[in-house]
Protein backbone atom coordinates (compact mmCIF):
# COMPACT_ATOMS: atom_id res chain seq x y z
CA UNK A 1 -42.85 -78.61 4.02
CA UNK A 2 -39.66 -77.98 6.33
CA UNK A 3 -37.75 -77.68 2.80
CA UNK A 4 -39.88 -75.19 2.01
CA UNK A 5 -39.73 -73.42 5.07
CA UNK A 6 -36.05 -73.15 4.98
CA UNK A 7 -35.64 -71.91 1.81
CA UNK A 8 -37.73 -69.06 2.92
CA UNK A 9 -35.70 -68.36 5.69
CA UNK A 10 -32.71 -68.52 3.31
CA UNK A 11 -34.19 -65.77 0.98
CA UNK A 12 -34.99 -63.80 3.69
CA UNK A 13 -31.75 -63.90 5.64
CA UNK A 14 -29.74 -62.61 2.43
CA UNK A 15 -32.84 -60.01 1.14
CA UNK A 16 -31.56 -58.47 4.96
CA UNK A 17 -27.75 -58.86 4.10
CA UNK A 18 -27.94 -57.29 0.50
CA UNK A 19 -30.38 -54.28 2.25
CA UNK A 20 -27.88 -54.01 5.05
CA UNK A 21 -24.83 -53.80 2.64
CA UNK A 22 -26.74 -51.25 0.93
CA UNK A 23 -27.86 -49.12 3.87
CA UNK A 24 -23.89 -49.30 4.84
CA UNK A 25 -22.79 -47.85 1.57
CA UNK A 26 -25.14 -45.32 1.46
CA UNK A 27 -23.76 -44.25 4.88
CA UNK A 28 -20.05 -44.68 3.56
CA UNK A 29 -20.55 -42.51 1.18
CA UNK A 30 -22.13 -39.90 2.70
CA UNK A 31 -19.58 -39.57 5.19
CA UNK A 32 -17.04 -39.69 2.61
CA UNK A 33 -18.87 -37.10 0.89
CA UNK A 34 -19.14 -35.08 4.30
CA UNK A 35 -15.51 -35.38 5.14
CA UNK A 36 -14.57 -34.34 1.26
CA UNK A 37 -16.49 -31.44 1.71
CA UNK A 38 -14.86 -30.36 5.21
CA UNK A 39 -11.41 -30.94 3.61
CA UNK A 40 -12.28 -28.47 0.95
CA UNK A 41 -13.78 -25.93 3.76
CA UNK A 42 -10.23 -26.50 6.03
CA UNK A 43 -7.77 -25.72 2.91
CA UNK A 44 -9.96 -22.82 1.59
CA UNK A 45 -9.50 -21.49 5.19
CA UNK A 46 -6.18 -22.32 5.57
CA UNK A 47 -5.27 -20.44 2.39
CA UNK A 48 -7.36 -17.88 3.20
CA UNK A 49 -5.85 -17.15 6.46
CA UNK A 50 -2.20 -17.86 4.60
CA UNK A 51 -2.98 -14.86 2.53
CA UNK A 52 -4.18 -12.41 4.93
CA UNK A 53 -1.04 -13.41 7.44
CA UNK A 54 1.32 -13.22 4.73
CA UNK A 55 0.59 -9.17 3.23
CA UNK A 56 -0.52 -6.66 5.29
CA UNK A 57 -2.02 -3.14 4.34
CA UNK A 58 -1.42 0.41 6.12
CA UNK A 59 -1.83 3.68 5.87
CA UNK A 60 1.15 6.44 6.66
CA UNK A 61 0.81 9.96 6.58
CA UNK A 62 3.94 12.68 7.11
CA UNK A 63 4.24 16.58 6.49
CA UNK A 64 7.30 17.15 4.47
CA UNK A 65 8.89 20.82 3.46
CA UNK A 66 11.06 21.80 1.24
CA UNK A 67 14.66 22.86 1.63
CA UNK A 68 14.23 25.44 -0.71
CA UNK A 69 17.35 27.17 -0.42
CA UNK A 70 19.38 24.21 -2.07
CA UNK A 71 17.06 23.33 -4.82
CA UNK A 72 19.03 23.35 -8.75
CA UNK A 73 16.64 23.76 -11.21
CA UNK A 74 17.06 23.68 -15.28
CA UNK A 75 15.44 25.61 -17.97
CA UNK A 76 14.56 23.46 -20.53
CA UNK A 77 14.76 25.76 -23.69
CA UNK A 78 11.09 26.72 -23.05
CA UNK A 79 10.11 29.64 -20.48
CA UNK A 80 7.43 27.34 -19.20
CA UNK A 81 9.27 24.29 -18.68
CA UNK A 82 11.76 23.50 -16.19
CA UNK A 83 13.23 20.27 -14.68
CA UNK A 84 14.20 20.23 -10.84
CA UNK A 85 17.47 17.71 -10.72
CA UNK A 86 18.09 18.38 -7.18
CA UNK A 87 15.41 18.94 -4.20
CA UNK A 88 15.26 17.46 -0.91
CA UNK A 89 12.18 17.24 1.42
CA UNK A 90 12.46 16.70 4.91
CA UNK A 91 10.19 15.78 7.69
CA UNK A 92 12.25 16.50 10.84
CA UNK A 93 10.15 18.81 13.18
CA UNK A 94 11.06 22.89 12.15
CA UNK A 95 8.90 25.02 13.87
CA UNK A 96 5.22 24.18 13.06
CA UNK A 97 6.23 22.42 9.78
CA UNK A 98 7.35 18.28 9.29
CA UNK A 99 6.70 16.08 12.41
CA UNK A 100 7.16 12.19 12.78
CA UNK A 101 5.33 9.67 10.50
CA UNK A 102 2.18 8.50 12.24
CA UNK A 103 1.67 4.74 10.65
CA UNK A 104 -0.27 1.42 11.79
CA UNK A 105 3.14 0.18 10.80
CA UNK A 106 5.40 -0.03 12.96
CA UNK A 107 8.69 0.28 10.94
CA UNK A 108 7.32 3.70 9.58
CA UNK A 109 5.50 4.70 12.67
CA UNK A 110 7.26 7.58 14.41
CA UNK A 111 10.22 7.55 11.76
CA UNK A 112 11.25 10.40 9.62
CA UNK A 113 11.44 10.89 5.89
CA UNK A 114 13.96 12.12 3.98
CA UNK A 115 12.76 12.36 0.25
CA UNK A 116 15.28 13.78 -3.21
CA UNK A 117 13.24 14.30 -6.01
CA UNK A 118 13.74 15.00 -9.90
CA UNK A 119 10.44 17.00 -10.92
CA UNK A 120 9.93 17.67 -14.91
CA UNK A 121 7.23 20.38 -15.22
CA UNK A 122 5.60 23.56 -16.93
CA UNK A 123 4.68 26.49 -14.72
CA UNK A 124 2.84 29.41 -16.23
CA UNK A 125 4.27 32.64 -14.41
CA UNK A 126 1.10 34.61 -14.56
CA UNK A 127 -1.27 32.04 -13.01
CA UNK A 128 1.34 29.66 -11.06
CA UNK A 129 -0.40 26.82 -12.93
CA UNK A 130 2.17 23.86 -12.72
CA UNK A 131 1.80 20.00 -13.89
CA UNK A 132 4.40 17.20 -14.56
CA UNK A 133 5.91 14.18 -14.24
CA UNK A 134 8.03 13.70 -10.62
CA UNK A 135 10.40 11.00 -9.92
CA UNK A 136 10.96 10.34 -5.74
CA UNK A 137 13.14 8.42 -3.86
CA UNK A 138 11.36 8.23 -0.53
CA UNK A 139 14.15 7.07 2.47
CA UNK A 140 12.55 5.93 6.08
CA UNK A 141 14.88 7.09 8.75
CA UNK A 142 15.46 5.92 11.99
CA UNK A 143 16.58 8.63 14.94
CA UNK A 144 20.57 8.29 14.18
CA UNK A 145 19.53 9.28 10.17
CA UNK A 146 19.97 5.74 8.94
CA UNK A 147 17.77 4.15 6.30
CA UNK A 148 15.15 1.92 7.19
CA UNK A 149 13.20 1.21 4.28
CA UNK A 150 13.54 3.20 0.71
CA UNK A 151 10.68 3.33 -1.56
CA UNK A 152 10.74 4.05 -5.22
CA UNK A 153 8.39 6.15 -6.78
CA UNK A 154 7.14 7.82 -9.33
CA UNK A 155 3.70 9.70 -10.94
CA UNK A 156 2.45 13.55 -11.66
CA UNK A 157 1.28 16.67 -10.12
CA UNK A 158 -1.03 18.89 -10.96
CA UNK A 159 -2.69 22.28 -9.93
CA UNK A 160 -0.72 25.59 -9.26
CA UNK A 161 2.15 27.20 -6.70
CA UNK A 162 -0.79 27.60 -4.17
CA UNK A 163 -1.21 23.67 -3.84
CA UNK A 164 -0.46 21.13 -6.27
CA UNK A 165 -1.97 17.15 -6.08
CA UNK A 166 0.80 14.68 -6.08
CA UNK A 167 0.08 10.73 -7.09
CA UNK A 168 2.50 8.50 -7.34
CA UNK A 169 3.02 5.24 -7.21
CA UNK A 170 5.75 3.26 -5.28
CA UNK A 171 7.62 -0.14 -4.84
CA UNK A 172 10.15 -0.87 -1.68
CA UNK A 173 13.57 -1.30 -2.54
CA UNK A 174 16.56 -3.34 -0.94
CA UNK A 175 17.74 -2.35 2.20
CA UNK A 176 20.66 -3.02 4.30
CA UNK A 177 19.32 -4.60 7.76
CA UNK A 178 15.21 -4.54 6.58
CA UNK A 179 14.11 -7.61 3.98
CA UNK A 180 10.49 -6.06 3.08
CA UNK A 181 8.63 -6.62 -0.13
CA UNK A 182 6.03 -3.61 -0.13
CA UNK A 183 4.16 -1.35 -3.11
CA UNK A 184 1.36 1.36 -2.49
CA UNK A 185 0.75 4.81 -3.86
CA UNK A 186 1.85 8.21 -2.42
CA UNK A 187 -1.06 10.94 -2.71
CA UNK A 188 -0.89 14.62 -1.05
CA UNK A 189 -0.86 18.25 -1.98
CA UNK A 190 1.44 20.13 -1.91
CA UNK A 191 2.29 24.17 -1.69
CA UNK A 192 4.85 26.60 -2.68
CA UNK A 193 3.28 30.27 -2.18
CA UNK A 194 0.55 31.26 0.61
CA UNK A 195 -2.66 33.95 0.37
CA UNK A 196 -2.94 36.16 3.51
CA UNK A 197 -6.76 37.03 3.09
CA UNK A 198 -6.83 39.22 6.06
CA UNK A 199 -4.42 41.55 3.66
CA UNK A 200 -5.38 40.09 0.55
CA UNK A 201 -1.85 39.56 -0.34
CA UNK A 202 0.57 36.27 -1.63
CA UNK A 203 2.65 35.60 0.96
CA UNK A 204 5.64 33.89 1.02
CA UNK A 205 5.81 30.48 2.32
CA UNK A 206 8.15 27.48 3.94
CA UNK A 207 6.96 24.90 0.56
CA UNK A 208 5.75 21.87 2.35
CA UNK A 209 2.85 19.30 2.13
CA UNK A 210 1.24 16.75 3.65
CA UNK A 211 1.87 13.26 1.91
CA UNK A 212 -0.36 9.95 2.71
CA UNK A 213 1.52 6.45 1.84
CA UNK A 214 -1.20 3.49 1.49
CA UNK A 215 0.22 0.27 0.46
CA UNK A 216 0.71 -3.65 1.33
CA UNK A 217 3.94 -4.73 2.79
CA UNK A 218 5.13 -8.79 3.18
């Protein structure tokens, strides 16, 4: 009888240690299920906020004008098409034309642009249509004239001597004292002849044109 009793006892002390192993690795592995799954949550923050401190976007905009006066231009054995090889835009305040950049970036904010460009085009010379290809090299300047950042672009523009859409695209190039990898795209219009409508007249105008620069910059 007290044999009996004992073994009883005996089953039911290890039918408590085999549920009470079990209960503790269902617990184990739930937390180590729990903490796998927070790991996961950390590093997809972490490289989420890695990527967002690392490139940065912005938005520039800057009127530019042409010095017109000093621009070469080459016919190219057609009377429609031409190819500019020398024109320089500038943004340096002249009367109500050019002005500083205005930027959420702080290395173009309040800067000036200085920009050469090589322009390959037709122009019709009875409706002023123009379209082409146009090469830019786009130089940030500080107050003193020296360059900050120089961007490389190139695109098309379209539409006539009245006001013609420019889209290019652009990449950042070396510079001396700024290391800066950045790319965007340069849009605007831009305008070689006015229309006084009060006379009803073309008019004849500074060229200039208001240019926005959207890009990322690291």
């Amino acid at each position: 009888m007290g044999s009996k009793k004992s073994n009883r006892l005996l089953l039911g002390t290890m039918i408590l240690v085999i549920l009470a192993g079990s209960v503790g690795c269902e617990l184990s592995d739930a937390a180590l299920q729990s903490s796998e799954g927070a790991g996961r949550s950390v590093s997809s923050q972490l490289t989420t906020t890695s990527k967002s401190t690392s490139q940065k976007t912005f938005t520039a905009t800057v009127n530019l004008y042409q010095d017109y006066l000093n621009v070469v231009t080459l016919d190219m054995g057609n009377s429609n098409h031409h190819k500019t090889i020398e024109e320089t835009l500038y943004s340096y305040q002249y009367g109500p034309y050019g002005g500083p950049v205005v930027s959420d970036w702080d290395l173009l904010n309040g800067k000036n642009v200085v920009m050469t460009n090589v322009t390959n085009y037709n122009l019709d010379p009875e409706t002023g249509e123009i379209s082409g290809s146009n090469h830019s090299v786009i130089n940030i300047v500080d107050e003193n004239g020296e360059v900050l950042l120089c961007l490389d672009a190139n695109g098309n523009l379209k539409g006539d001597l009245f006001g013609a859409e420019i889209n290019m695209n652009w990449v950042s190039q070396k510079s001396k004292d700024v290391d800066v990898k950045a790319n965007g795209k340069v849009t605007g219009t831009f305008a070689w002849m006015g229309f006084d409508y009060e006379n009803m007249e073309t008019i004849q105008i500074l060229p200039n044109g208001t240019f926005t620069l959207t890009g990322t910059y690291k």
